[in-house]
C-alpha atoms as a PDB file:
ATOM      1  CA  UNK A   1     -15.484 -11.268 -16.551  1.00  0.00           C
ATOM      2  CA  UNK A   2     -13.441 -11.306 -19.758  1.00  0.00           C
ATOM      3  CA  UNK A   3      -9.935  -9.040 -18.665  1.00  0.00           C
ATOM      4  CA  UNK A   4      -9.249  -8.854 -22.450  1.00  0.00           C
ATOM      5  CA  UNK A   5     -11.196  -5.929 -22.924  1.00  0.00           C
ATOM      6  CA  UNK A   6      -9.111  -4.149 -20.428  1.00  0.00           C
ATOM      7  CA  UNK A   7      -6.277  -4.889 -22.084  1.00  0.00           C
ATOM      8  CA  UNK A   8      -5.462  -0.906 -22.924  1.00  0.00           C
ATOM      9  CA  UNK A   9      -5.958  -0.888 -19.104  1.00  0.00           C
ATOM     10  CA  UNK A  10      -3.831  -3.731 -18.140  1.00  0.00           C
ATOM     11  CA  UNK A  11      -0.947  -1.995 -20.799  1.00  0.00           C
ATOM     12  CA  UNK A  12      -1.735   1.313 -19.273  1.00  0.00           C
ATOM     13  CA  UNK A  13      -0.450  -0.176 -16.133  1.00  0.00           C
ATOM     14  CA  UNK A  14       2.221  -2.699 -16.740  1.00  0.00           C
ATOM     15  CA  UNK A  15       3.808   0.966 -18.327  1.00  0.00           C
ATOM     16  CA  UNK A  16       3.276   2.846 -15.031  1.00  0.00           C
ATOM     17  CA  UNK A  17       4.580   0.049 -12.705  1.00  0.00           C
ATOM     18  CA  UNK A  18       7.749   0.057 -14.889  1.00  0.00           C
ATOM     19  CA  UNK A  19       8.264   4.122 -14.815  1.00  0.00           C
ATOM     20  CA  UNK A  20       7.553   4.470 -10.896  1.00  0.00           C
ATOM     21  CA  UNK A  21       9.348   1.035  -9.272  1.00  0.00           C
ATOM     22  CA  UNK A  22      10.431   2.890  -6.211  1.00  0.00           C
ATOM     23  CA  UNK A  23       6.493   3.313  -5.315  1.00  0.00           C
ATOM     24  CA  UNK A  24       6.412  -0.740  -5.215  1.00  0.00           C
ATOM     25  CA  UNK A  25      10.234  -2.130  -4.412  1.00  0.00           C
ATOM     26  CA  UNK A  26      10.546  -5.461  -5.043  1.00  0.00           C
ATOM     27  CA  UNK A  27       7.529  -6.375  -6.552  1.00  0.00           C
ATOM     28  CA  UNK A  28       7.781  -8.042  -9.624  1.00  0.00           C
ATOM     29  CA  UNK A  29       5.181  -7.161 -12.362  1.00  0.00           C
ATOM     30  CA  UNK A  30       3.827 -10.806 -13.250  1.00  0.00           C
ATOM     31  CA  UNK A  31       2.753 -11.018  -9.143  1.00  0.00           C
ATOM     32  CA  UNK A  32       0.501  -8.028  -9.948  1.00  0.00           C
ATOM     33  CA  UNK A  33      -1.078  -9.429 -13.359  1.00  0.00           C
ATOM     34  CA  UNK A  34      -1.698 -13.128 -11.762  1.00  0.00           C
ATOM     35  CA  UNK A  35      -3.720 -10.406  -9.109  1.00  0.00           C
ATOM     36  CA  UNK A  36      -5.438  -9.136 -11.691  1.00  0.00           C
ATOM     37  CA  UNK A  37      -6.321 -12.044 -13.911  1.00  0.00           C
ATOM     38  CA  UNK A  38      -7.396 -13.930 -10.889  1.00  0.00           C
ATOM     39  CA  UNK A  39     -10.144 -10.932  -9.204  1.00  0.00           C
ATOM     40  CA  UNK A  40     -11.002  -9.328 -13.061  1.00  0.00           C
ATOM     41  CA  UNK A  41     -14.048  -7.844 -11.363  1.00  0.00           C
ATOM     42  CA  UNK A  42     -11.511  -5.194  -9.709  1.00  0.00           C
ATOM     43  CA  UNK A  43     -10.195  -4.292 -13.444  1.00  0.00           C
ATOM     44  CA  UNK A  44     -13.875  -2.349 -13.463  1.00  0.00           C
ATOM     45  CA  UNK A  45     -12.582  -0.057 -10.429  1.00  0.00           C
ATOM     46  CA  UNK A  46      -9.188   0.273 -12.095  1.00  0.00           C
ATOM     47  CA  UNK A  47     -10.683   1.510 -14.950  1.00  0.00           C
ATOM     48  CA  UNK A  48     -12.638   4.101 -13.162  1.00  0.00           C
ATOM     49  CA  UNK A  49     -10.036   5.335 -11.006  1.00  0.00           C
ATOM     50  CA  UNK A  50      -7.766   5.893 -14.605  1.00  0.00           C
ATOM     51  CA  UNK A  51     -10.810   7.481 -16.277  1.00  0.00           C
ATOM     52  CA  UNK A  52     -11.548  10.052 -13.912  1.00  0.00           C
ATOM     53  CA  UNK A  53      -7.527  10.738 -13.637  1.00  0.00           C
ATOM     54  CA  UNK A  54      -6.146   8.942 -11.001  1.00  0.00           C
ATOM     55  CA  UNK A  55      -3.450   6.885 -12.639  1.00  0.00           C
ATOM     56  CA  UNK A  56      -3.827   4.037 -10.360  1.00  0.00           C
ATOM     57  CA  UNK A  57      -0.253   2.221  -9.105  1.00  0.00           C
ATOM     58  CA  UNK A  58       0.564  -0.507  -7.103  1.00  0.00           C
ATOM     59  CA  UNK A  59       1.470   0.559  -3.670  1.00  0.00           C
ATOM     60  CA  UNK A  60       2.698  -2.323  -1.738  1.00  0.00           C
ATOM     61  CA  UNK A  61       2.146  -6.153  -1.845  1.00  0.00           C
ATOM     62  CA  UNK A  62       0.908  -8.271   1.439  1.00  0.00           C
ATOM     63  CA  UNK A  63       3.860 -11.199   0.826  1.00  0.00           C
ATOM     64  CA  UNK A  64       2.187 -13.380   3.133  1.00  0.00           C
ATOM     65  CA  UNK A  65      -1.127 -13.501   0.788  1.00  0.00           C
ATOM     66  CA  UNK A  66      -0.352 -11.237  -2.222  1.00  0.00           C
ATOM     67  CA  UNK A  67      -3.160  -8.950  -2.051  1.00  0.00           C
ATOM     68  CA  UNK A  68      -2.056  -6.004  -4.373  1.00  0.00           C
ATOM     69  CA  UNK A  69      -2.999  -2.538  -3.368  1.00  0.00           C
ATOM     70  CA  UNK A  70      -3.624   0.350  -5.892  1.00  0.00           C
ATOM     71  CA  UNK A  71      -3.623   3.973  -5.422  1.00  0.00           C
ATOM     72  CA  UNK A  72      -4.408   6.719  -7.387  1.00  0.00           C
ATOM     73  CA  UNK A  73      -0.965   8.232  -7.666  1.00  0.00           C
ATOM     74  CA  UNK A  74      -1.153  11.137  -9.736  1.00  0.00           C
ATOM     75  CA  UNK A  75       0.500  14.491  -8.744  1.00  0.00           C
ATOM     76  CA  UNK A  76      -2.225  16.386  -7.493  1.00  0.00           C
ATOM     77  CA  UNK A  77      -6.499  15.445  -6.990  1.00  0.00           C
ATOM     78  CA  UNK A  78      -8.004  13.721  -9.450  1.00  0.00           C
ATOM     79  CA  UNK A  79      -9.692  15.669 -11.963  1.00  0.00           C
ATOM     80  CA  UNK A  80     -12.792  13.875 -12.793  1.00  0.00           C
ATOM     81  CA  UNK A  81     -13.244  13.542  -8.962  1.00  0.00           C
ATOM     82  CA  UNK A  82     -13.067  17.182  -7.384  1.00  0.00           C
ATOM     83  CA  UNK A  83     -15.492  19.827  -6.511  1.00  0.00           C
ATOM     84  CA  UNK A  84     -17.340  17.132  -3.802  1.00  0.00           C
ATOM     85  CA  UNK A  85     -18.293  17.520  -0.456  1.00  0.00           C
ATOM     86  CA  UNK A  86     -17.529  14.909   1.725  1.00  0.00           C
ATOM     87  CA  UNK A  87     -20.806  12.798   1.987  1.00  0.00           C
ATOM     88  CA  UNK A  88     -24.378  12.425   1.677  1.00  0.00           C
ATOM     89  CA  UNK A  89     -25.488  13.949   4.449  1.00  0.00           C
ATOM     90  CA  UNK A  90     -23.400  16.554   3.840  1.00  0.00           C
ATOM     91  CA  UNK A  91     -24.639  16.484   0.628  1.00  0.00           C
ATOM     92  CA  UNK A  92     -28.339  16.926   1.118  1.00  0.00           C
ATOM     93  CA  UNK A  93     -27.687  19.550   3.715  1.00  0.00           C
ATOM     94  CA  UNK A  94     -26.927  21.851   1.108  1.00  0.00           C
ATOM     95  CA  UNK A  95     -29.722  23.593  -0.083  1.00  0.00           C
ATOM     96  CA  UNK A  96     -27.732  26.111  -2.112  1.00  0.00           C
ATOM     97  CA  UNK A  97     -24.826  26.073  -4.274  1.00  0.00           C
ATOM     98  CA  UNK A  98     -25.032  22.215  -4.025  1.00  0.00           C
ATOM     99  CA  UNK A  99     -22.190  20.412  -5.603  1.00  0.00           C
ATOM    100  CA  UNK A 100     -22.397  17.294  -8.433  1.00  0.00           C
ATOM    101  CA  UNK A 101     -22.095  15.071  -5.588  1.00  0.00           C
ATOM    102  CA  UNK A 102     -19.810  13.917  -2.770  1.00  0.00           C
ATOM    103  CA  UNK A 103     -16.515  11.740  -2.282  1.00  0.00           C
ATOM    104  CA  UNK A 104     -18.127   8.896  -0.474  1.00  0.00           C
ATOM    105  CA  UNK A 105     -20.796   8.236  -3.024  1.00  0.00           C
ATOM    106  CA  UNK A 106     -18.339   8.507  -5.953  1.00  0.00           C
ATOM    107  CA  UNK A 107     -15.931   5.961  -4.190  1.00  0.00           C
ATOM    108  CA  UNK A 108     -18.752   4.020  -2.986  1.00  0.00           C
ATOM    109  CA  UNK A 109     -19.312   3.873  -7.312  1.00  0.00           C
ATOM    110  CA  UNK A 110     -16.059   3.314  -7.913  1.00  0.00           C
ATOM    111  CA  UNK A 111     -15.638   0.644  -5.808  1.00  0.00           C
ATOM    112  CA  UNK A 112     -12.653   2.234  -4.031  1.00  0.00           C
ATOM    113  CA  UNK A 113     -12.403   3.509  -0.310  1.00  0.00           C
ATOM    114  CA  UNK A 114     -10.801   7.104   0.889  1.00  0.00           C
ATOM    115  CA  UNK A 115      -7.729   6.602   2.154  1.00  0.00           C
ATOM    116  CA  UNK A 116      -7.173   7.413   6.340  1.00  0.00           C
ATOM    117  CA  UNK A 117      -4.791   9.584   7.325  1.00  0.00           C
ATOM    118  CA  UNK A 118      -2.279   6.707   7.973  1.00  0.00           C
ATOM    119  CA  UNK A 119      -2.331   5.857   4.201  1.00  0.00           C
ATOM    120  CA  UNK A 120      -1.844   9.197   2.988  1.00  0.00           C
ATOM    121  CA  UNK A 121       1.058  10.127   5.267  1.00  0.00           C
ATOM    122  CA  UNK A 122       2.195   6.869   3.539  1.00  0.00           C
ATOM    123  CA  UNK A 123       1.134   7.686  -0.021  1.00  0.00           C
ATOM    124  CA  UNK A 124       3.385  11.106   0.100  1.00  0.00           C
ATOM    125  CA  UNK A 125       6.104   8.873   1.172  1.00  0.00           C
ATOM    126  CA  UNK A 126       6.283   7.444  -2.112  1.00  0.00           C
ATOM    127  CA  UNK A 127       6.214  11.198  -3.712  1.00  0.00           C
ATOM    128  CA  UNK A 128       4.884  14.295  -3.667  1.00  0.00           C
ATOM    129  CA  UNK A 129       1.087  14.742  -4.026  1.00  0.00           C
ATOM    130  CA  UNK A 130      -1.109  17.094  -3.872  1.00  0.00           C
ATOM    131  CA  UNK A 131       0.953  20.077  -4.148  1.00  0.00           C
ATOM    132  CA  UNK A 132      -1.584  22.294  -5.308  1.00  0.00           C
ATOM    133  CA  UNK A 133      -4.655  20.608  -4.958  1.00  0.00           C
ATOM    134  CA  UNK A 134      -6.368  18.587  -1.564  1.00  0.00           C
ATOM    135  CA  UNK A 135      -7.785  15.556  -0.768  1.00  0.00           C
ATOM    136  CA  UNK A 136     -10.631  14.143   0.990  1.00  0.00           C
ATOM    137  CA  UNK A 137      -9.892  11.783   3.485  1.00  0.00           C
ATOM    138  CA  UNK A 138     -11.759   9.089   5.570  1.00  0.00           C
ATOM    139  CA  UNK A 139     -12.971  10.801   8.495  1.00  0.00           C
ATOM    140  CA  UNK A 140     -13.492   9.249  12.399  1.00  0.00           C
ATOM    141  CA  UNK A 141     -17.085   8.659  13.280  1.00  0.00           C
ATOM    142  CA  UNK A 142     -16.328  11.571  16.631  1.00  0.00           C
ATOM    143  CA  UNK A 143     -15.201  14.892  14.176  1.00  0.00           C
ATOM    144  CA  UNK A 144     -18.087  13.928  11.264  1.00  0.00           C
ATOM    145  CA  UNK A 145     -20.881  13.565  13.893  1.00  0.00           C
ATOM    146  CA  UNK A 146     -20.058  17.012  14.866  1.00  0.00           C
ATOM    147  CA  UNK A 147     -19.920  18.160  10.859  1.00  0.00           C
ATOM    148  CA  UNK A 148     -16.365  18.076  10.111  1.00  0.00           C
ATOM    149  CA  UNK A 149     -14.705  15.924   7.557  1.00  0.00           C
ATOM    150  CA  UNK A 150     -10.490  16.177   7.255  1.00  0.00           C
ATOM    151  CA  UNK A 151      -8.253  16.462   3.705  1.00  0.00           C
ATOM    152  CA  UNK A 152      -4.825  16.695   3.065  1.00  0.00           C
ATOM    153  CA  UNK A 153      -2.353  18.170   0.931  1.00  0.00           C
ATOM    154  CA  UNK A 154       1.287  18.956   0.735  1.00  0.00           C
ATOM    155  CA  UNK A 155       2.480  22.601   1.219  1.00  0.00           C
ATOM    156  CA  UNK A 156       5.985  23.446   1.705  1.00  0.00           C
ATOM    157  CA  UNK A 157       7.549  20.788   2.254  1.00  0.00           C
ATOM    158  CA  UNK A 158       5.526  18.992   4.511  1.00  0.00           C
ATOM    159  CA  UNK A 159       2.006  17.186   4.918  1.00  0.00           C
ATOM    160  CA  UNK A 160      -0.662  18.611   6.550  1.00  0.00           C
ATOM    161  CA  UNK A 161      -4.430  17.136   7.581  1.00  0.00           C
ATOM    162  CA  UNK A 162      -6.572  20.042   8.317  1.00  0.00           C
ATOM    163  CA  UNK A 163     -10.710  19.897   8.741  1.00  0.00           C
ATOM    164  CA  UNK A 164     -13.546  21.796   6.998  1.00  0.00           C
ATOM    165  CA  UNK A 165     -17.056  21.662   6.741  1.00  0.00           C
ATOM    166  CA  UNK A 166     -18.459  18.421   5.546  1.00  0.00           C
ATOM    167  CA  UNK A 167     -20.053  20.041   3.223  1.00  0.00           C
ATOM    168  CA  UNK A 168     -18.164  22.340   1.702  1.00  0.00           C
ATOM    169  CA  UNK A 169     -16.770  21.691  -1.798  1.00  0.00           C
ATOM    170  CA  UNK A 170     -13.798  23.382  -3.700  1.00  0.00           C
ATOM    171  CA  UNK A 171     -12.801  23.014  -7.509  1.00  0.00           C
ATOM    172  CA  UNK A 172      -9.037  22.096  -6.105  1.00  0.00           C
ATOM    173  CA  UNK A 173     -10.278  19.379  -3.653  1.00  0.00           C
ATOM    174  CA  UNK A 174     -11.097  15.913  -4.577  1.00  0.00           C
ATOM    175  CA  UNK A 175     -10.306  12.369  -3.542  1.00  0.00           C
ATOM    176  CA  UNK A 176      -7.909   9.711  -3.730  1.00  0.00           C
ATOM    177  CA  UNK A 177      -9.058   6.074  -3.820  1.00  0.00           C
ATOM    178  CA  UNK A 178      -7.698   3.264  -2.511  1.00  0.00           C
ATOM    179  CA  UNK A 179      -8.155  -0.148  -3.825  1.00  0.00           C
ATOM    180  CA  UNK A 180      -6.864  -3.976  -2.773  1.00  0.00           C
ATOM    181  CA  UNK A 181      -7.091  -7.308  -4.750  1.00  0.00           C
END
């Protein structure tokens, strides 16, 4: 794959890393791009996650092997990736009302993965997300079986995981992806 026609992409970036280097301390720029230019398939996913409005930032470096992680970092669900219910299943239970699709197919397309609880206690570490919107979040195997799926936001200060209704959709709830090179 030919990363010069990402280059807009690759800009689009390189100018985010620079405004937001307490989200990635001690990385240096050029570690990320040799990431890039050696896995250009991922530039694809990266592209995706921008489009739909996630504005996609490093998150942390592995030193040992350099794999790069990138999460959507923007302040509050990404807009071209709300009003989903968690799943297929969830999904095709809906006879009504259904919604344009769910989370875990439109990551699945993306190429990205939901990010677990862990990562987005993490994530609001870095800042302050989702102050007015939620997120889907990867859910255990034991709460979807019984029908639940769990999403986070930030609300007064603080970060809170709650559960709903696989199914159930909301124009202010959409996803966060998570993706490493």
């Amino acid at each position: 794959m030919n990363t010069s026609k990402y280059q807009d992409l690759i800009t689009t970036l390189h100018t985010r890393f620079g405004q937001h280097l307490a989200r990635h301390p001690g990385v240096a720029w050029d570690a990320v791009l040799e990431r890039l230019q050696a896995h250009p398939a991922s530039l694809a996913a990266l592209q995706e996650m921008e489009h739909t409005g996630g504005e996609p930032d490093v998150i942390a470096v592995d030193g040992q092997c350099g794999m790069v992680t990138f999460c959507d970092c923007c302040a509050e669900s990404p807009a071209g990736r709300r009003s989903l219910c968690f799943d297929e299943p969830a999904f095709n239970a809906r006879k009504e009302n259904r919604p344009a699709g769910s989370a875990m197919a439109m990551a699945a397309a993306i190429g990205v993965a939901l990010l677990t609880e862990e990562q987005y206690r993490q994530l609001q570490q870095l800042g302050e997300f989702d102050r007015k919107t939620s997120s889907w979040i990867a859910t255990p195997d034991s709460i979807r079986q019984l029908g639940g799926a769990l999403f986070g936001d930030r609300r007064y200060g603080q970060v809170f995981v709650y559960h709903n209704g696989a199914q159930s959709y909301y124009a202010g709830r959409g996803f966060r992806g998570l993706l490493r090179i």
